[in-house]
N, C-alpha and C. Protein backbone atom coordinates (compact mmCIF):
# COMPACT_ATOMS: atom_id res chain seq x y z
N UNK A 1 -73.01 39.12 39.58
CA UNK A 1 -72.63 37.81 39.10
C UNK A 1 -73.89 37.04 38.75
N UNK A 2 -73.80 36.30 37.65
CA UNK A 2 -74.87 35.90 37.38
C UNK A 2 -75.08 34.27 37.57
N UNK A 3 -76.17 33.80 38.08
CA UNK A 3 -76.08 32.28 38.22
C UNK A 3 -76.28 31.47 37.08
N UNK A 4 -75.50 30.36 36.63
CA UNK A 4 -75.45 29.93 35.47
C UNK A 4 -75.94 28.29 35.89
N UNK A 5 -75.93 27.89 36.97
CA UNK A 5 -75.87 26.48 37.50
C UNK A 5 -77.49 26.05 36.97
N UNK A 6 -77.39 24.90 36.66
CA UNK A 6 -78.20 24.01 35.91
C UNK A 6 -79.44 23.59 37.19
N UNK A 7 -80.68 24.49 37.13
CA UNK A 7 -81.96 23.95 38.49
C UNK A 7 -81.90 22.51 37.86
N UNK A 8 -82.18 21.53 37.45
CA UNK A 8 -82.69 20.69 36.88
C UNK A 8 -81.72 19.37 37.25
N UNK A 9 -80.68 19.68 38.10
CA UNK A 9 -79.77 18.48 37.67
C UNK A 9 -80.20 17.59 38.83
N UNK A 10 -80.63 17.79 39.54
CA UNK A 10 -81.09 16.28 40.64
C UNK A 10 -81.84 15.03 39.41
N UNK A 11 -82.80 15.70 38.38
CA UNK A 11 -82.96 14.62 37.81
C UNK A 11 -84.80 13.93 37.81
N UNK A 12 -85.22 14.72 39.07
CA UNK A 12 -85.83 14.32 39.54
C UNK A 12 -87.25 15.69 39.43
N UNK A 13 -87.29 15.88 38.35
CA UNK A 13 -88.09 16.98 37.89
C UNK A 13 -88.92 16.04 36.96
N UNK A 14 -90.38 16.18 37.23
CA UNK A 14 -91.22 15.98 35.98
C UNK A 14 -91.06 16.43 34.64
N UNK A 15 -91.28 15.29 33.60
CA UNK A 15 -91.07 15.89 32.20
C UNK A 15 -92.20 16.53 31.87
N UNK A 16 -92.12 17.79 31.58
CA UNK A 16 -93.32 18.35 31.21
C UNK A 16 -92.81 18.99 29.49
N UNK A 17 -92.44 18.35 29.06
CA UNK A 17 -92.31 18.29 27.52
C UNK A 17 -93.59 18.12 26.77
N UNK A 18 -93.44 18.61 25.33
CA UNK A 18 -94.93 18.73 24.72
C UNK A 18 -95.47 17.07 24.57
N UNK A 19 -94.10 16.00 24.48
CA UNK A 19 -94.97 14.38 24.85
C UNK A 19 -94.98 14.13 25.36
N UNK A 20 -95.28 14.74 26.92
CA UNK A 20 -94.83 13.57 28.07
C UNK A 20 -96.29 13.25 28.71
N UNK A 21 -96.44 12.36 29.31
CA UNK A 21 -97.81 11.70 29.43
C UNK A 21 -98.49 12.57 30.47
N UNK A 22 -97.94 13.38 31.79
CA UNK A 22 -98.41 14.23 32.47
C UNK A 22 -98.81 15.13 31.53
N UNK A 23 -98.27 16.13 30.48
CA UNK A 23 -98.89 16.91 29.73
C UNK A 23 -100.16 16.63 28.71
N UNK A 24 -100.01 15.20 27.79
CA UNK A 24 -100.82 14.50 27.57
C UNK A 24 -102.34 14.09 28.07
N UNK A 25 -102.16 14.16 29.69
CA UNK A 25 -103.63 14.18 30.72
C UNK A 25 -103.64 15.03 30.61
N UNK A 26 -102.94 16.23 31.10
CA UNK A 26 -103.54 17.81 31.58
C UNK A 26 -104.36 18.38 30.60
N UNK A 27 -103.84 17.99 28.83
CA UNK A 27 -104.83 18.37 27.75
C UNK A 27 -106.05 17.70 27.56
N UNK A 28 -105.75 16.31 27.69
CA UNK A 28 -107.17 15.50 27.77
C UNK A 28 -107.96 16.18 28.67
N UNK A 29 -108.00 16.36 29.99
CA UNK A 29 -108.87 16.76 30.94
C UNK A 29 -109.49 17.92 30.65
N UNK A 30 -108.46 19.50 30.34
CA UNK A 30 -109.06 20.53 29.80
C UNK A 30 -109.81 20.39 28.36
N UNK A 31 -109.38 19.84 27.48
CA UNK A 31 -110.61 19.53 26.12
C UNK A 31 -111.56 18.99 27.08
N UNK A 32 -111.98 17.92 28.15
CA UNK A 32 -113.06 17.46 28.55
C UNK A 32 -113.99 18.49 29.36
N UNK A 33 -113.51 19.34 30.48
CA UNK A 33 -113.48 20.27 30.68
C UNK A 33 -114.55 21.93 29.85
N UNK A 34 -114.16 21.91 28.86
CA UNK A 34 -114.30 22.82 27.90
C UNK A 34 -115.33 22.33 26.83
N UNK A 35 -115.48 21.10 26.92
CA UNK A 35 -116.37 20.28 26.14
C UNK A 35 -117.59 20.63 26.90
N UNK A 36 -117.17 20.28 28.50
CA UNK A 36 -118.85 20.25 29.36
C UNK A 36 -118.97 21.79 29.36
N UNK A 37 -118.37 22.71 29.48
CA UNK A 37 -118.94 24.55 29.44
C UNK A 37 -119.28 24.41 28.33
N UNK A 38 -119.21 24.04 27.34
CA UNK A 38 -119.70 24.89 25.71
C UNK A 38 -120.98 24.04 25.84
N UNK A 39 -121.57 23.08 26.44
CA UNK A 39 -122.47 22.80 26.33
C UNK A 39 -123.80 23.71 27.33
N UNK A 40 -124.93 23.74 27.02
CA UNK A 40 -126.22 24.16 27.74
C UNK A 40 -126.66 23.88 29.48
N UNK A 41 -126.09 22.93 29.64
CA UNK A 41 -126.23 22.51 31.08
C UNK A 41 -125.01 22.36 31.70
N UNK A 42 -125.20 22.42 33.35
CA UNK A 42 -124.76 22.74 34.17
C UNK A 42 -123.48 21.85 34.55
N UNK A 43 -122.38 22.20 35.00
CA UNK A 43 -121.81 20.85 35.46
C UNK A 43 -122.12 20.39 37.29
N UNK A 44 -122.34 21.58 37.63
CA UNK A 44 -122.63 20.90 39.26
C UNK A 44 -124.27 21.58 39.38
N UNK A 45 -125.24 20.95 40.10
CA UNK A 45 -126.41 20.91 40.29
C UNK A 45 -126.89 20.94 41.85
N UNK A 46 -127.70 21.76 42.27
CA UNK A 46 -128.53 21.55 43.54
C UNK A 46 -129.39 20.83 43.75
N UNK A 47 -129.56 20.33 44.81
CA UNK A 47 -130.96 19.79 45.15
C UNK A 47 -131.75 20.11 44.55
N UNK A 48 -132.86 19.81 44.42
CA UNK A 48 -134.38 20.85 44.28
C UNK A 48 -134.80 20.97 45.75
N UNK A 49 -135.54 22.12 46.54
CA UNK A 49 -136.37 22.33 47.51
C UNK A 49 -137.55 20.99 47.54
N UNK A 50 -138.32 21.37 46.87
CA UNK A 50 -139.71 20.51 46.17
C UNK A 50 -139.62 20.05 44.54
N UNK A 51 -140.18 19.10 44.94
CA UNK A 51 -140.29 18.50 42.92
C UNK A 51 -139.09 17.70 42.88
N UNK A 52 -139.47 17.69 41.40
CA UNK A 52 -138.12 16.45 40.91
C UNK A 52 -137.06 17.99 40.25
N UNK A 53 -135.80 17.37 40.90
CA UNK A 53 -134.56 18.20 39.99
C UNK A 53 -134.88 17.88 38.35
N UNK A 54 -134.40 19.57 37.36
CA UNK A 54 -135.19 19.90 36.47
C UNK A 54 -134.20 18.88 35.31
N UNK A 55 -132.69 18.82 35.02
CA UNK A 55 -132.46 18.04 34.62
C UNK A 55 -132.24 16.21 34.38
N UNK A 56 -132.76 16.12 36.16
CA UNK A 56 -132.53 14.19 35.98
C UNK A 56 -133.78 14.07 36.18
N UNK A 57 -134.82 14.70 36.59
CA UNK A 57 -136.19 14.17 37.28
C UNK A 57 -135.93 13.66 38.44
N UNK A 58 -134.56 13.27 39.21
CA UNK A 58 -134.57 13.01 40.81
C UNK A 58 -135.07 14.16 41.41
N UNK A 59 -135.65 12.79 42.49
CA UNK A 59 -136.13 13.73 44.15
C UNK A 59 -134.83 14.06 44.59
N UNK A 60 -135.24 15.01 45.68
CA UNK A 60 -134.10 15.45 46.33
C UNK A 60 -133.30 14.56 47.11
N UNK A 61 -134.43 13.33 47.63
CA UNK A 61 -133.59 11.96 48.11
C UNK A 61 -133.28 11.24 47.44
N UNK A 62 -133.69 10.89 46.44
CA UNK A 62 -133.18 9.81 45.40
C UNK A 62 -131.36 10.53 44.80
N UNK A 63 -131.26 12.18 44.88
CA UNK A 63 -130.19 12.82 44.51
C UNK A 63 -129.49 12.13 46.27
N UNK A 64 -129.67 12.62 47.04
CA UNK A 64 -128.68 12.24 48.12
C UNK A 64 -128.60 10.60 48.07
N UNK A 65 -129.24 9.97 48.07
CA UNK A 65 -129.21 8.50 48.13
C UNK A 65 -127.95 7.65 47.23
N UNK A 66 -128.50 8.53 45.62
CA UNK A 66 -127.21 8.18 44.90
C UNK A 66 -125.74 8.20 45.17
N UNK A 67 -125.68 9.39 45.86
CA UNK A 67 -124.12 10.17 46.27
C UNK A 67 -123.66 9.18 47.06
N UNK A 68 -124.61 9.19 48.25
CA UNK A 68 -124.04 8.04 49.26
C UNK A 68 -124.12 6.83 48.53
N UNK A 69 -124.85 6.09 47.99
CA UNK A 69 -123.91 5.06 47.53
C UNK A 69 -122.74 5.13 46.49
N UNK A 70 -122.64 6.02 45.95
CA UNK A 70 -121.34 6.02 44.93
C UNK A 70 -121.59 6.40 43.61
N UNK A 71 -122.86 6.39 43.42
CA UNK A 71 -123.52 6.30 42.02
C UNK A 71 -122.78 7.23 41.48
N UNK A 72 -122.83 8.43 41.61
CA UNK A 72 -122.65 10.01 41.43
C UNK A 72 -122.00 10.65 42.29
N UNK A 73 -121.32 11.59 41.58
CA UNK A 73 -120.18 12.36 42.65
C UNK A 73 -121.06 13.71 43.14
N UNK A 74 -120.90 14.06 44.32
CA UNK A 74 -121.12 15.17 44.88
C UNK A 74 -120.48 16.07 45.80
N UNK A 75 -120.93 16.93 46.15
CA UNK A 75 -119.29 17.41 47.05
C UNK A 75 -120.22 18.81 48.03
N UNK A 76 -119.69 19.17 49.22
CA UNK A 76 -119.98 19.58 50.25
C UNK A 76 -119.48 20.94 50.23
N UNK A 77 -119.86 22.52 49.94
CA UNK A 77 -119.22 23.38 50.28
C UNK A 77 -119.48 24.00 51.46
N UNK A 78 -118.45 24.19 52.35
CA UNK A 78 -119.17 24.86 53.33
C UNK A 78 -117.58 25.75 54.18
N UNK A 79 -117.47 26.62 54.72
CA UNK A 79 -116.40 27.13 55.46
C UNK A 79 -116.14 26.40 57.15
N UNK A 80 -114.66 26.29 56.50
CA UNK A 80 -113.60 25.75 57.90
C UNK A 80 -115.27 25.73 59.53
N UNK A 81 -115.30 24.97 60.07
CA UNK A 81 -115.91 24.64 61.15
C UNK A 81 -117.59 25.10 60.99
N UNK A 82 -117.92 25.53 60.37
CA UNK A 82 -119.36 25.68 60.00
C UNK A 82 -119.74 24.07 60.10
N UNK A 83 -121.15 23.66 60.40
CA UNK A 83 -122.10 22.13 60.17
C UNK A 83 -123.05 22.51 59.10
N UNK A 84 -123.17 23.78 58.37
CA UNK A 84 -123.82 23.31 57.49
C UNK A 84 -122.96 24.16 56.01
N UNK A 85 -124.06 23.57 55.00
CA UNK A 85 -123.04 24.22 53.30
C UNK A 85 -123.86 23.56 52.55
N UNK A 86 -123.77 23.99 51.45
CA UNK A 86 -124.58 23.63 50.23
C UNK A 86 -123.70 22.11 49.54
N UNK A 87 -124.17 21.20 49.66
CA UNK A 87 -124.20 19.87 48.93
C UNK A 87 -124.34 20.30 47.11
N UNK A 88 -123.44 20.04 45.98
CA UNK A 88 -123.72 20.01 45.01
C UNK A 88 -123.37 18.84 44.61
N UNK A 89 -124.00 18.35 43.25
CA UNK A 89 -124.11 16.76 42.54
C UNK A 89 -123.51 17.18 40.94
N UNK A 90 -122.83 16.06 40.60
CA UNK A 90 -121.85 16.39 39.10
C UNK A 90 -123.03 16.25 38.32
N UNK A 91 -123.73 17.12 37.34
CA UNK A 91 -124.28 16.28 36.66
C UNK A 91 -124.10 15.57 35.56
N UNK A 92 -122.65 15.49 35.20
CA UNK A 92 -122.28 14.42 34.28
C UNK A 92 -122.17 13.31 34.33
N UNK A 93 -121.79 13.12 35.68
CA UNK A 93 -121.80 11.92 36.29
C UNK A 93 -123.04 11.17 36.77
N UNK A 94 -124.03 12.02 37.15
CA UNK A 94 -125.43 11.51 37.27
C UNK A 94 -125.73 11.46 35.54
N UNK A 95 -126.13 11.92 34.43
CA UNK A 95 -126.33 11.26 33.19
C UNK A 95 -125.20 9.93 32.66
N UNK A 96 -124.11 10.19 32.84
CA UNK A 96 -123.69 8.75 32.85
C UNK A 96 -124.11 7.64 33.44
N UNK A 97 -124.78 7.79 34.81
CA UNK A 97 -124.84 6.71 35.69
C UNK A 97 -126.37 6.40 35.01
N UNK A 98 -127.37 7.49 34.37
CA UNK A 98 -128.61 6.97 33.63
C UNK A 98 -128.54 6.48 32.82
N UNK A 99 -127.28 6.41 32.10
CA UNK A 99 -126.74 5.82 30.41
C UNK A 99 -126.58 4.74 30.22
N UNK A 100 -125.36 4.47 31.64
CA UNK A 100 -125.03 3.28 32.15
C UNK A 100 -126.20 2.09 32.45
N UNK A 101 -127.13 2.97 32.95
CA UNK A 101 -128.53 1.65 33.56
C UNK A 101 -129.30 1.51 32.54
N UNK A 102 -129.22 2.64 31.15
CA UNK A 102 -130.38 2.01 30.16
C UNK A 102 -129.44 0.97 29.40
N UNK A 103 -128.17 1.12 29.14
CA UNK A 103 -127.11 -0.11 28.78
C UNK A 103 -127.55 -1.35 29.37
N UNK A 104 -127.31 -1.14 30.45
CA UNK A 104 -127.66 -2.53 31.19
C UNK A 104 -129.31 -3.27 30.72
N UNK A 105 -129.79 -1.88 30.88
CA UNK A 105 -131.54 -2.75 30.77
C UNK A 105 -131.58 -2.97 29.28
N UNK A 106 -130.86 -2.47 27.90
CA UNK A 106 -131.14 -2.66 26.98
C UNK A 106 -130.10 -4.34 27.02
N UNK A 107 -129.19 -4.29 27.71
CA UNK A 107 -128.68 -5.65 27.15
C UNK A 107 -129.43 -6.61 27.86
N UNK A 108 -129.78 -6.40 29.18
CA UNK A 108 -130.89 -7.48 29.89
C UNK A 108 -132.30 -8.09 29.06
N UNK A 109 -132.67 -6.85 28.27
CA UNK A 109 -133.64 -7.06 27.37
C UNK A 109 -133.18 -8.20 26.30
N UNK A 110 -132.06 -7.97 25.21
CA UNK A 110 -131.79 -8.13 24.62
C UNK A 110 -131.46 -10.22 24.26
N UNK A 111 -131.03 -9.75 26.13
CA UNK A 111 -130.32 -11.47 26.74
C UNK A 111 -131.69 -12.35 26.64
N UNK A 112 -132.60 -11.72 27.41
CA UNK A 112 -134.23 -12.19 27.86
C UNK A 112 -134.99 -12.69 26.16
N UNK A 113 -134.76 -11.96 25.25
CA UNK A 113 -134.96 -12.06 23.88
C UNK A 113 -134.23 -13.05 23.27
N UNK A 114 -133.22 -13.36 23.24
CA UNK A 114 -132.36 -14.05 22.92
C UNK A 114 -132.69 -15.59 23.28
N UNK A 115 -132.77 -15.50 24.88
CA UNK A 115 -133.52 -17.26 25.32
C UNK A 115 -135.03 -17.47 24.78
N UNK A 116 -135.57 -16.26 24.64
CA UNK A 116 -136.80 -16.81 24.35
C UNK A 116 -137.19 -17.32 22.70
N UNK A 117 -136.47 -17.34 21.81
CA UNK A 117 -136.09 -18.07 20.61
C UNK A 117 -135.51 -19.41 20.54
């Protein structure tokens, strides 16, 4: 016997139709996604040991410093009850957050220029 009854009828199923706005994000995110692999650099980054990290020029503290305040996302891998794991940093999110501060200093400039006329 075959079941013919309708899964769907509570109603209460996400529309996952080709317009529905959940499907709509899920494509935005993967084009964004696929945008950062086709490019040359990395999306998550290590510390450096010594020196400045090779893509931002941060120290290895100036990289943790950011995280903890919020600047930049980073994230902790490590297994169930272990205390230690490798710390990695987005680095998209750290070049945004450099983008973001030359914005700022170019409009601070700009303001400072502006009164002095």
């Amino acid at each position: 016997m075959q079941n013919t009854s309708n899964t769907n009828s509570g109603g209460n199923a996400p529309d996952t139709g080709p317009a529905s706005p959940a499907r709509k994000r899920a494509e935005a995110r993967v084009k964004e996604l696929l945008a950062d692999r086709e490019s040359n650099q990395p999306i998550w980054i290590r510390s450096p040991k010594s020196g400045p990290e090779h893509f931002t020029g941060f120290s290895r503290a100036k990289l943790y410093e950011g995280a903890g305040k919020g600047f930049w996302r980073s994230v902790s891998i490590r297994q169930p009850g272990q205390t230690r794991g490798t710390r990695l940093f987005n680095l998209p999110s750290i070049l945004a957050f450099i983008e973001k501060c030359e914005a700022e200093a170019n409009a601070a400039a700009a303001a400072k220029e502006g009164l002095a006329r």
